[in-house]
C-alpha atoms as a PDB file:
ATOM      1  CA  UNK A   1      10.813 -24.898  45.804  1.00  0.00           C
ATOM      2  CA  UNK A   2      10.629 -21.269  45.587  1.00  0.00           C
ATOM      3  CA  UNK A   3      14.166 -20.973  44.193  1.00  0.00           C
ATOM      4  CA  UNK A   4      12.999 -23.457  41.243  1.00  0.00           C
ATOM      5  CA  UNK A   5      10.189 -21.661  40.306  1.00  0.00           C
ATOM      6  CA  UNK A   6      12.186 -18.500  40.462  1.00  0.00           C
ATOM      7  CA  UNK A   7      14.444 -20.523  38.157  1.00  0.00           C
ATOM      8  CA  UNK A   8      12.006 -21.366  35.910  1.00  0.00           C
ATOM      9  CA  UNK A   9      10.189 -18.190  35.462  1.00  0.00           C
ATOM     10  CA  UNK A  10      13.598 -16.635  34.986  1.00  0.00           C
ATOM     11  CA  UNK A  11      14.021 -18.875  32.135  1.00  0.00           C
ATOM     12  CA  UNK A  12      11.072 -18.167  30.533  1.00  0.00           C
ATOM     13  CA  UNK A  13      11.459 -14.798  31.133  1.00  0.00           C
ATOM     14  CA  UNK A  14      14.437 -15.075  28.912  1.00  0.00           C
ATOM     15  CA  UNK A  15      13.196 -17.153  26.038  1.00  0.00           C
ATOM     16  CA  UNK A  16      10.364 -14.490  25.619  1.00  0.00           C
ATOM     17  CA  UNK A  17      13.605 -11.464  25.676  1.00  0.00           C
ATOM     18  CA  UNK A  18      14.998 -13.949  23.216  1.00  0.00           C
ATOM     19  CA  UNK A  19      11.836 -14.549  20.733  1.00  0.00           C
ATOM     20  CA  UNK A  20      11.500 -10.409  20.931  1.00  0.00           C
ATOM     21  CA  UNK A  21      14.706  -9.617  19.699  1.00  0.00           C
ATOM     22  CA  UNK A  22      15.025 -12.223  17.049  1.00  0.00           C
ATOM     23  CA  UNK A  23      11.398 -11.111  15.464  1.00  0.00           C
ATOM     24  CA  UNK A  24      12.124  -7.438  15.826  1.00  0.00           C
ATOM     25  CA  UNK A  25      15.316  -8.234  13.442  1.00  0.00           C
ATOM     26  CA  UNK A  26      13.009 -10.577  11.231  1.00  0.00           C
ATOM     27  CA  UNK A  27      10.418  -7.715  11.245  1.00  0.00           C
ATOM     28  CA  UNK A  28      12.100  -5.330   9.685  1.00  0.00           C
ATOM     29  CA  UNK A  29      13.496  -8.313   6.701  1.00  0.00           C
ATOM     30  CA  UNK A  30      10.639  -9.802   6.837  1.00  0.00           C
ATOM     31  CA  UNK A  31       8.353  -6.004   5.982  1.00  0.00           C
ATOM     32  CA  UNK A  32      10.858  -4.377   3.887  1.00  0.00           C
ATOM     33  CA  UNK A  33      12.558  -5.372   0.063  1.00  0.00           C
ATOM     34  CA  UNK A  34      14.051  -2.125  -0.879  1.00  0.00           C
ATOM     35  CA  UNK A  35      16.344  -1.999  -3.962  1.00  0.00           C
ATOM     36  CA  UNK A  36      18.665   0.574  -4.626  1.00  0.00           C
ATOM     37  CA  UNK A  37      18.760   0.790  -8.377  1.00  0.00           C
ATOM     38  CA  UNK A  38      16.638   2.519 -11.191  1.00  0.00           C
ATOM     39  CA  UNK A  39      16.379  -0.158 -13.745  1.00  0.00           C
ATOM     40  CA  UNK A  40      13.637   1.674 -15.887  1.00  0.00           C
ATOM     41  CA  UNK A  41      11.689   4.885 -16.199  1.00  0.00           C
ATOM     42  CA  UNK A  42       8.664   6.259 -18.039  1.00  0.00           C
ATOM     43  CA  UNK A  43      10.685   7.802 -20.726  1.00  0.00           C
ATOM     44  CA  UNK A  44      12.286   4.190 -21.490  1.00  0.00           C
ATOM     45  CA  UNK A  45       8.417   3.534 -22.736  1.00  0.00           C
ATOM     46  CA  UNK A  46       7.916   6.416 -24.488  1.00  0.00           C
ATOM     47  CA  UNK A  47       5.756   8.287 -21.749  1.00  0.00           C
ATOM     48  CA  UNK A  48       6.500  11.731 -20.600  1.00  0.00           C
ATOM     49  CA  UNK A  49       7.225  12.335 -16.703  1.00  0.00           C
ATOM     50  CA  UNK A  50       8.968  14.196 -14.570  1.00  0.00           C
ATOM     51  CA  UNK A  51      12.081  13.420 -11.772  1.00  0.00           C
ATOM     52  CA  UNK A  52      10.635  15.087  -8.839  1.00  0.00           C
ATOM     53  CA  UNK A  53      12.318  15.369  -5.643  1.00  0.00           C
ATOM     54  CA  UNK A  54      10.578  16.675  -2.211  1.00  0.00           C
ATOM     55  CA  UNK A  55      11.823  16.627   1.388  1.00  0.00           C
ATOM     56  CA  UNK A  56       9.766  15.363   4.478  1.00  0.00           C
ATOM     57  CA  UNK A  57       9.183  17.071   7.967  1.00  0.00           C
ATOM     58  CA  UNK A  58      11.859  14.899   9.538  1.00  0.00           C
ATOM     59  CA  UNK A  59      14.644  16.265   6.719  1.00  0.00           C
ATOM     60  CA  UNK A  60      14.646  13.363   4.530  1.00  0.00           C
ATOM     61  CA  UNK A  61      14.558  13.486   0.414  1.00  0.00           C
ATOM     62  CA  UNK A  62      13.140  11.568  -1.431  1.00  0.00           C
ATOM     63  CA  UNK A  63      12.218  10.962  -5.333  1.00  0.00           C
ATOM     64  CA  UNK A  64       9.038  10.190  -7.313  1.00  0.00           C
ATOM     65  CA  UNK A  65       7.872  10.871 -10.783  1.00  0.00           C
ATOM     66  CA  UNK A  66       4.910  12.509 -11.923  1.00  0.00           C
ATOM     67  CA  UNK A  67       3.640  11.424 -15.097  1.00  0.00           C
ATOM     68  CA  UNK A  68       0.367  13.772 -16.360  1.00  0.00           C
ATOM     69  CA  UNK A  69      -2.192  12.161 -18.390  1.00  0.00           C
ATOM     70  CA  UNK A  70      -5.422  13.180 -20.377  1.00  0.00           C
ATOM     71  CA  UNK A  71      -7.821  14.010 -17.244  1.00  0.00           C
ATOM     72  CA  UNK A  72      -8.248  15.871 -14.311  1.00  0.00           C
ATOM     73  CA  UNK A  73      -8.192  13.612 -11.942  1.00  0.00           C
ATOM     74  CA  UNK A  74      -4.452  12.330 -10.577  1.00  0.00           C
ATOM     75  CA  UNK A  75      -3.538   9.125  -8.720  1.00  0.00           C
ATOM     76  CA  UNK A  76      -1.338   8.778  -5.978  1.00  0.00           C
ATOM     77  CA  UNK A  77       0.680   5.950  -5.662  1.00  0.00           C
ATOM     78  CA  UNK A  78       1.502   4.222  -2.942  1.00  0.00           C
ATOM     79  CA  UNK A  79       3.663   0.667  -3.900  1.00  0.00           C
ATOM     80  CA  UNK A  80       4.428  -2.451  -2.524  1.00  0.00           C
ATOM     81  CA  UNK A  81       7.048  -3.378   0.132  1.00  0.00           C
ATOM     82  CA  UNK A  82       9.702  -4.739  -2.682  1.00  0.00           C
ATOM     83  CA  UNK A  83      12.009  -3.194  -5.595  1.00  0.00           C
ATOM     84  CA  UNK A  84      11.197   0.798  -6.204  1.00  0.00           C
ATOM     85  CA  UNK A  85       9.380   2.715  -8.566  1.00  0.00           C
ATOM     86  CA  UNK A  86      11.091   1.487 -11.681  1.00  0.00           C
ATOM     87  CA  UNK A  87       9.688  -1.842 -10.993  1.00  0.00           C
ATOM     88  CA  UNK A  88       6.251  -0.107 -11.692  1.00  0.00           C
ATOM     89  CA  UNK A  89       7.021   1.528 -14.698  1.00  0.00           C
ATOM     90  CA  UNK A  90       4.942  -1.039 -16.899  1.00  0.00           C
ATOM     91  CA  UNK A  91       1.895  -1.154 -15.309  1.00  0.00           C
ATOM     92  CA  UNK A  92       2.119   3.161 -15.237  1.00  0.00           C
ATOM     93  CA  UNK A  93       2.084   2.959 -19.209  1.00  0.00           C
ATOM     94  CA  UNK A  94      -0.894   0.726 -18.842  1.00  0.00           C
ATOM     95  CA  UNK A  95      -2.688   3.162 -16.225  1.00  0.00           C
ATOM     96  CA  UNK A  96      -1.701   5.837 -18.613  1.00  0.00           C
ATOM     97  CA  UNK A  97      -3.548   4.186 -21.973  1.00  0.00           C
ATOM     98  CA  UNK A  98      -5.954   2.603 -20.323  1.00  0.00           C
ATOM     99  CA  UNK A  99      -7.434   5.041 -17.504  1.00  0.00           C
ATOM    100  CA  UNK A 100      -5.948   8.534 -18.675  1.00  0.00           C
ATOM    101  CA  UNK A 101      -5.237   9.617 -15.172  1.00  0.00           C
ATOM    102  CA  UNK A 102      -2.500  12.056 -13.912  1.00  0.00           C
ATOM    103  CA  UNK A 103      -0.136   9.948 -11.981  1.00  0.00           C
ATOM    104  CA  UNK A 104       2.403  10.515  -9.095  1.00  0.00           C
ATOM    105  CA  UNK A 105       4.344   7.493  -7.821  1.00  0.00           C
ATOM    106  CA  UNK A 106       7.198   7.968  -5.127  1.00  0.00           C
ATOM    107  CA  UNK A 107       9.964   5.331  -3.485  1.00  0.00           C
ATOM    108  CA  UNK A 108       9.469   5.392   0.434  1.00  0.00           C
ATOM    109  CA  UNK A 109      12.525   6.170   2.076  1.00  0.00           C
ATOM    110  CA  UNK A 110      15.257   3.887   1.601  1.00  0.00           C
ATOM    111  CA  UNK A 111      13.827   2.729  -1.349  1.00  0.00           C
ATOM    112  CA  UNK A 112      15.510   4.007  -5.171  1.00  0.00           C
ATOM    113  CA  UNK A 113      17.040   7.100  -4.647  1.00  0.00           C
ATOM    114  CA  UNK A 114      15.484   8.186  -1.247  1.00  0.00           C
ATOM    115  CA  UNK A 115      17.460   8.858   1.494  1.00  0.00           C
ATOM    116  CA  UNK A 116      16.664   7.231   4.898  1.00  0.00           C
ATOM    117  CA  UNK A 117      16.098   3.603   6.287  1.00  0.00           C
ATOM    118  CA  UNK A 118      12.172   2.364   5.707  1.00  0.00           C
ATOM    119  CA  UNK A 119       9.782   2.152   8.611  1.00  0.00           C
ATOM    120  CA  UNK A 120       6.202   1.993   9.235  1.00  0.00           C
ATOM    121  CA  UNK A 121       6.068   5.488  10.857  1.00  0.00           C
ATOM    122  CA  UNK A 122       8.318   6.711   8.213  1.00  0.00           C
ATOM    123  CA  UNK A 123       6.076   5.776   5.277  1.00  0.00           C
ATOM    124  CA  UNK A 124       3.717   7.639   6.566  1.00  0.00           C
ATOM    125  CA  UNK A 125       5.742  10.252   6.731  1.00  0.00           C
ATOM    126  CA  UNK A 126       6.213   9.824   3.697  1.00  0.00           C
ATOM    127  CA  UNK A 127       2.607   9.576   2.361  1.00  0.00           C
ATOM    128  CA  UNK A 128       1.954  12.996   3.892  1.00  0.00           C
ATOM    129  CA  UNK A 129       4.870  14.662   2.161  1.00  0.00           C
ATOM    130  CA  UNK A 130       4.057  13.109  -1.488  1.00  0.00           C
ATOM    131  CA  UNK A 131       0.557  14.339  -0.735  1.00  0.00           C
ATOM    132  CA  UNK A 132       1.753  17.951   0.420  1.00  0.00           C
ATOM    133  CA  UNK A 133       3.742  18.080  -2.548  1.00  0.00           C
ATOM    134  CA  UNK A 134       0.846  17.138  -5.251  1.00  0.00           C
ATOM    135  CA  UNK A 135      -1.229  19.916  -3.411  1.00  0.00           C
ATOM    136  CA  UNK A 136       1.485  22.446  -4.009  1.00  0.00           C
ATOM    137  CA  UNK A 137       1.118  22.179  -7.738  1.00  0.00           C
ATOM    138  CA  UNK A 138      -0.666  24.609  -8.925  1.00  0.00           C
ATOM    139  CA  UNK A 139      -1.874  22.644 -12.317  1.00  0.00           C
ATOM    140  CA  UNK A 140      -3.443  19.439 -10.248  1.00  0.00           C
ATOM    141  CA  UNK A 141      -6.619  19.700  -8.431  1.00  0.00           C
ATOM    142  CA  UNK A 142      -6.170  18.802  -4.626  1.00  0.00           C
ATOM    143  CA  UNK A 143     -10.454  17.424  -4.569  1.00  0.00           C
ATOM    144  CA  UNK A 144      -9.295  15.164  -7.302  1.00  0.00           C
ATOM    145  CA  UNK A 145      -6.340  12.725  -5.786  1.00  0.00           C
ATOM    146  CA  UNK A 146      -7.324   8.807  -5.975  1.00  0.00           C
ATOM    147  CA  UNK A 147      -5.080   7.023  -3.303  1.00  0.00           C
ATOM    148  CA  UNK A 148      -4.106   3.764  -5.233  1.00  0.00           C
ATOM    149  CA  UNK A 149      -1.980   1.092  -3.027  1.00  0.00           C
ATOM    150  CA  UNK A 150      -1.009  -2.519  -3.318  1.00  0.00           C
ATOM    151  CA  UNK A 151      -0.087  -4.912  -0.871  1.00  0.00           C
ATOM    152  CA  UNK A 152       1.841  -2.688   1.681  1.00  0.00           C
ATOM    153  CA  UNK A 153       1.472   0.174   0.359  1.00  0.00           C
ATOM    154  CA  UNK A 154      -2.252  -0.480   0.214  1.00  0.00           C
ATOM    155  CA  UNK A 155      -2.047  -0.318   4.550  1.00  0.00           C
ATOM    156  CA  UNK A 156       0.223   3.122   3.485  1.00  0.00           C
ATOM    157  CA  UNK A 157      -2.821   4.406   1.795  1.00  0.00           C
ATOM    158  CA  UNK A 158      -5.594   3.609   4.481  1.00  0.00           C
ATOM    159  CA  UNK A 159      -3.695   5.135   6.725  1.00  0.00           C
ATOM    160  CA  UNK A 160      -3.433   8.772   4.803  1.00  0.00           C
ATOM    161  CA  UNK A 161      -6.978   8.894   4.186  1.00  0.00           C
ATOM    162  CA  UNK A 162      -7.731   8.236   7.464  1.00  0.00           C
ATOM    163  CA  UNK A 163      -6.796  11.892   8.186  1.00  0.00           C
ATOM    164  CA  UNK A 164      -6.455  13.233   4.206  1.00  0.00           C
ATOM    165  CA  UNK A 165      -9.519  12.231   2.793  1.00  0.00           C
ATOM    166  CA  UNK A 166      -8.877  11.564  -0.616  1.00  0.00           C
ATOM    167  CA  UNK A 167     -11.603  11.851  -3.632  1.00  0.00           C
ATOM    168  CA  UNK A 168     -11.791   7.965  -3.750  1.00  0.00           C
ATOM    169  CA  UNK A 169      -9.419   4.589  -2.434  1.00  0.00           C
ATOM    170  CA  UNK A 170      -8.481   2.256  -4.212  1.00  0.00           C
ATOM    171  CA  UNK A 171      -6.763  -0.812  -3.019  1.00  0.00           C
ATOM    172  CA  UNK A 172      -5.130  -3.863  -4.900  1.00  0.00           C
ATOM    173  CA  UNK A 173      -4.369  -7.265  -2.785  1.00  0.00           C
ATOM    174  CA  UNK A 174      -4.141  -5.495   0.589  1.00  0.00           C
ATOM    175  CA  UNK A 175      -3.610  -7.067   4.300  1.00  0.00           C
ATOM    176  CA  UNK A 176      -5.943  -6.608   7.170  1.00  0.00           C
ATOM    177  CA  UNK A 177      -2.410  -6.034   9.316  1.00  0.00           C
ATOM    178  CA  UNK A 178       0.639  -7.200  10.223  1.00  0.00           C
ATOM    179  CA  UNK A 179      -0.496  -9.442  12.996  1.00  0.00           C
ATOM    180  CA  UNK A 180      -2.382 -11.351  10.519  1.00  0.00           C
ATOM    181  CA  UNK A 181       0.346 -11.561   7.667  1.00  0.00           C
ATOM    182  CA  UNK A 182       2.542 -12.964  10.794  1.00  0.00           C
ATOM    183  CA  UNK A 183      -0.273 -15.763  11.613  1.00  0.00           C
ATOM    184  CA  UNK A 184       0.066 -16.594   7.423  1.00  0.00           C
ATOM    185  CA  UNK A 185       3.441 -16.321   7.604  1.00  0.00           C
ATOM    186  CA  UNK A 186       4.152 -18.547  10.797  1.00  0.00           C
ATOM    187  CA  UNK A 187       1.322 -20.313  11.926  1.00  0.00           C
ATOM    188  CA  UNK A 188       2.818 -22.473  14.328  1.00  0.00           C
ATOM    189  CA  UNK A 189       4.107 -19.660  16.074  1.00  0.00           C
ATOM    190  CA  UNK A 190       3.300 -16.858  18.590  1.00  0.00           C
ATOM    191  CA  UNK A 191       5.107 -13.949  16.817  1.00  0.00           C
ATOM    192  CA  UNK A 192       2.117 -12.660  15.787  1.00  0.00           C
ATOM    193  CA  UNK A 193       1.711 -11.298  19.854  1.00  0.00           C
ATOM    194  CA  UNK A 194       5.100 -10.053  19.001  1.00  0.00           C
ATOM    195  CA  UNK A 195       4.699  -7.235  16.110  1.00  0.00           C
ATOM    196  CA  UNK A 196       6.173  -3.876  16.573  1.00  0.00           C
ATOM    197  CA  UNK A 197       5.155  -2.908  13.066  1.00  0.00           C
ATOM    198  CA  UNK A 198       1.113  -2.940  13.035  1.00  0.00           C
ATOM    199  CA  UNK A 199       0.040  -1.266   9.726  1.00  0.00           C
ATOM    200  CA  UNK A 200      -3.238  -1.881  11.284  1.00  0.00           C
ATOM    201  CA  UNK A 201      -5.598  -1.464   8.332  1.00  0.00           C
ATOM    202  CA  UNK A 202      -8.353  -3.145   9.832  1.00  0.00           C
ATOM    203  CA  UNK A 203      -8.839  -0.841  12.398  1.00  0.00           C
ATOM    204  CA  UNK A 204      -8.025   2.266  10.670  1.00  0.00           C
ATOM    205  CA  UNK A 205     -10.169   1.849   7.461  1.00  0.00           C
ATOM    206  CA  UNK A 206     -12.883   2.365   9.855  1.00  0.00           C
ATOM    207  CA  UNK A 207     -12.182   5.613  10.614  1.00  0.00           C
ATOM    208  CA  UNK A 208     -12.581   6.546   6.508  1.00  0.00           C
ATOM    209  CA  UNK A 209     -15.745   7.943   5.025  1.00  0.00           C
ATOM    210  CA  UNK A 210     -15.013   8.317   0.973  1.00  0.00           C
ATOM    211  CA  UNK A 211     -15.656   5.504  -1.544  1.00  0.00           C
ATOM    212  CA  UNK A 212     -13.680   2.691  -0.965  1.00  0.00           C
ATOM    213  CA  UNK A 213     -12.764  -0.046  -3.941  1.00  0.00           C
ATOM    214  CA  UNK A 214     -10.598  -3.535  -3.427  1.00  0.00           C
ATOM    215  CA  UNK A 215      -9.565  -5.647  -6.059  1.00  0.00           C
ATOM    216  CA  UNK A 216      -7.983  -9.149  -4.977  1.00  0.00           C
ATOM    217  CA  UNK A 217      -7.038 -12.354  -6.807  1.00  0.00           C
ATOM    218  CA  UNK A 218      -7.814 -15.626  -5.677  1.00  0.00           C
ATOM    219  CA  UNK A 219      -4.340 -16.437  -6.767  1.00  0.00           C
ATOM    220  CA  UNK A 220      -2.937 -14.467  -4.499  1.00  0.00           C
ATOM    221  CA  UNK A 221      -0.401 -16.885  -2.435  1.00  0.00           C
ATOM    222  CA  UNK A 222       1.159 -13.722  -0.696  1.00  0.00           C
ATOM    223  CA  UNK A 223      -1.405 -12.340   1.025  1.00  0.00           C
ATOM    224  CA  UNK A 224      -4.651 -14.321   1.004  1.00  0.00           C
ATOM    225  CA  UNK A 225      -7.818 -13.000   0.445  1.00  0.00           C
ATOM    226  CA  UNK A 226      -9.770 -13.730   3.116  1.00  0.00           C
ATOM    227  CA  UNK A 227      -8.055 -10.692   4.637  1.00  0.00           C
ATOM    228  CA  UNK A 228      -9.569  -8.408   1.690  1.00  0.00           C
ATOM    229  CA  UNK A 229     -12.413  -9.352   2.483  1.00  0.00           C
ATOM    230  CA  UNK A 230     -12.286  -9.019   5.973  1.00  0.00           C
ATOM    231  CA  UNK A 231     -10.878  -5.398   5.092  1.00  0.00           C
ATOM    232  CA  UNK A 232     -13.771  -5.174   3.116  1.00  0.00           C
ATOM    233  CA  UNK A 233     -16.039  -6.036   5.590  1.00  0.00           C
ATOM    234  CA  UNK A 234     -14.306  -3.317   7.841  1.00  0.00           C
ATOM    235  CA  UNK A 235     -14.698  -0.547   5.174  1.00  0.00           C
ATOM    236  CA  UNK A 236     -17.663   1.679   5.264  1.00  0.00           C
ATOM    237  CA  UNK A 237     -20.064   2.796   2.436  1.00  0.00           C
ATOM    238  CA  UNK A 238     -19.747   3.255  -0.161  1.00  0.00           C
ATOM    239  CA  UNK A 239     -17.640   0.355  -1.094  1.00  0.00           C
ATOM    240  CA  UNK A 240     -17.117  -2.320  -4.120  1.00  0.00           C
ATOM    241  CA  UNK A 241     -14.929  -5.387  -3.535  1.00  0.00           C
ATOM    242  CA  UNK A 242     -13.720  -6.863  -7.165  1.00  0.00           C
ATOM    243  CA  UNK A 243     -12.644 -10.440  -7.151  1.00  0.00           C
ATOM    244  CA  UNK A 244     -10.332 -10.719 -10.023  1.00  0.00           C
ATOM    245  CA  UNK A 245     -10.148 -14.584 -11.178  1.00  0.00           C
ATOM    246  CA  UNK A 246      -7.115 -16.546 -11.618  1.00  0.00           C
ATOM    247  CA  UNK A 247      -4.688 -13.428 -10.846  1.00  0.00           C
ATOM    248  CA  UNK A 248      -1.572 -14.127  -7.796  1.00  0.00           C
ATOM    249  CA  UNK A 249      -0.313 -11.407  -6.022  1.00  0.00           C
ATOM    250  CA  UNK A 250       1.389  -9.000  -8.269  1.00  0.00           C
ATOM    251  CA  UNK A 251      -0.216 -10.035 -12.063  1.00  0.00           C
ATOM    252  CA  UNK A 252      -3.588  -8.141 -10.882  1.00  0.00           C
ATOM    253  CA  UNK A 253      -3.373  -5.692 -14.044  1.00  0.00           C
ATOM    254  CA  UNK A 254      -2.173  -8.319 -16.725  1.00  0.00           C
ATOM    255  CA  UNK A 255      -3.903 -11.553 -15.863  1.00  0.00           C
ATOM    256  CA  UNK A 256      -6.818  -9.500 -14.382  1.00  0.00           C
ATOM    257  CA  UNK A 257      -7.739  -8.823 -17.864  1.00  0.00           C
ATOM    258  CA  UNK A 258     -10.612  -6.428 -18.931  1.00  0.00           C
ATOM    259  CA  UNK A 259     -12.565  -7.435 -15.344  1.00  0.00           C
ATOM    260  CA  UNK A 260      -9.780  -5.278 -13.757  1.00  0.00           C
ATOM    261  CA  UNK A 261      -9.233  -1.846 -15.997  1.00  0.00           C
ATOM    262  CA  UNK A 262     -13.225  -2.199 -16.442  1.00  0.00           C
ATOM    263  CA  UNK A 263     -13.791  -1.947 -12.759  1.00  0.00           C
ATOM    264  CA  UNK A 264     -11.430   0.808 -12.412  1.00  0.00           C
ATOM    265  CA  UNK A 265     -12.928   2.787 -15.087  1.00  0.00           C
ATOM    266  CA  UNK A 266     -16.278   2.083 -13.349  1.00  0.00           C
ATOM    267  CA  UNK A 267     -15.188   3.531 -10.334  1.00  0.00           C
ATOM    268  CA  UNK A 268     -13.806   6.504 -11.781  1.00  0.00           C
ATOM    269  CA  UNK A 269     -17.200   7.303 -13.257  1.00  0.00           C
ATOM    270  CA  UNK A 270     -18.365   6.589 -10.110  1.00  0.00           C
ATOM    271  CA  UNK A 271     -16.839   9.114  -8.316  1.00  0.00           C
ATOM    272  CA  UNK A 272     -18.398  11.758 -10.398  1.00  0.00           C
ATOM    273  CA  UNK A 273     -21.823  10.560 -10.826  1.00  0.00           C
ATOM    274  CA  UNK A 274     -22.202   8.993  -7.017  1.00  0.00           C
ATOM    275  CA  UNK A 275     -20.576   5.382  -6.411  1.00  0.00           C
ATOM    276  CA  UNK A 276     -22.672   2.511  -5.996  1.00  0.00           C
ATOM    277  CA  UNK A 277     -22.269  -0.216  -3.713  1.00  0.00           C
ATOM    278  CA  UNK A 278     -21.068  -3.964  -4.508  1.00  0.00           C
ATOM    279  CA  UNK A 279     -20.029  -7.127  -2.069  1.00  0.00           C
ATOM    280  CA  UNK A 280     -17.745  -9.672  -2.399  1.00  0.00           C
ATOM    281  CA  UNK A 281     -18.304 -12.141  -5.067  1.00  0.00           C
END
């Protein structure tokens, strides 16, 4: 008797080794979409930038552009898990016309033209050096950087201004964590109790005191907006939570219409005449 049950808890001992090495491999697929190649830049549209290249604390280089606009204010971007920078370069002429903010937009490592393999430790590595390097400059006003992140790099941003405060956050169709993209992702399954990777933004958007704003479609078939909400719910005041109507995951600043560059604007303003405060629709 005792050798079965030795038997058997052997076995299962080995189907859970098993399970934990085959997510930790999906993990990393299933987090990370980096692409190599430029396809695009600023200057393809007309708008004038700059290549900038800065190195992290763990040795690493990586590239960004810096594109300055009509205000004082600058926005630090922080993208999504897939493609690079040039994949952004459209909706950075749009920020340009249609907010007038300084921008600075960098590839995580591995991603584009930076070196290194991506990780969620070493995007926030990465965070801090993009936001050491906007600080350095001596024409950009360190009070006025806006964290703006989407999807994963919406969990990058939380977790900066966590210990950064920034002068306002803004984040687009962003996950409560990882553990609850893997219950979306594969319901019928216990990988969720398996996650290396947290991005835990649920628990660490707690720890932030500076005006928070989240935009969300109810489109959104990537990462579903019940956990906006619940990140919303999370956040502390001040805070706004902007549902934007018949926008998916990635269309929130073309099918989100005036609703969406309104409510950034609105937020702007906010931050210089004192934000107000705004639930979910």
């Amino acid at each position: 008797m005792n050798t079965r049950v030795t038997l058997a808890a052997g076995f299962i001992l080995g189907l859970v080794v098993v399970a934990f090495v085959f997510w930790s491999q999906l993990e990393k697929r299933y987090i990370f979409f980096p692409s190599a190649a430029i396809e695009q830049t600023p200057g393809d549209f007309g708008i004038e930038y700059e290549e900038v290249f800065f190195t992290t604390r763990d040795g690493l280089n990586l590239h960004g552009w810096y594109l300055p606009g009509t205000g004082d204010v600058t926005w630090l971007w922080f993208h999504g898990n897939g493609g690079n920078i040039s994949h952004r370069v459209e909706e950075l002429a749009l920020f340009r016309h249609r907010l007038g903010v300084n921008q600075f937009i960098f590839d995580y490592r591995g991603y584009g033209r930076s070196s290194g393999t991506p990780s969620e430790k070493g995007t926030y590595q990465d965070s801090r050096a993009a936001l050491e390097y906007l600080t350095s400059r001596s024409d950009l006003a360190p009070e006025k950087i806006v964290y703006f992140g989407r999807s994963l790099g919406a969990a990058v941003a939380v977790e900066l201004a966590a210990s950064r405060e920034p002068l306002g956050l803004v984040l687009v169709a962003p996950f409560s964590s990882i553990s609850d993209m893997a219950k979306v992702a594969f319901p019928f399954t216990p990988f969720h109790l398996l996650v290396r990777g947290r991005y835990d933004s649920i628990t660490t958007i707690r720890q932030i005191h500076r005006p928070v704003l989240i935009l969300h479609g109810d489109q959104d078939a990537t990462v579903p907006l019940s956990q906006g909400k619940k990140l919303f719910e999370a956040a502390n005041q001040p805070k706004r939570f902007q549902l934007l109507p018949g926008t998916a995951h990635n269309d929130t600043y073309i099918a989100g219409g005036g609703s969406y560059w309104d409510t950034l604007n609105e937020f702007l303003a906010s931050l210089k005449d004192g934000p107000t405060d705004s639930s979910p629709n």
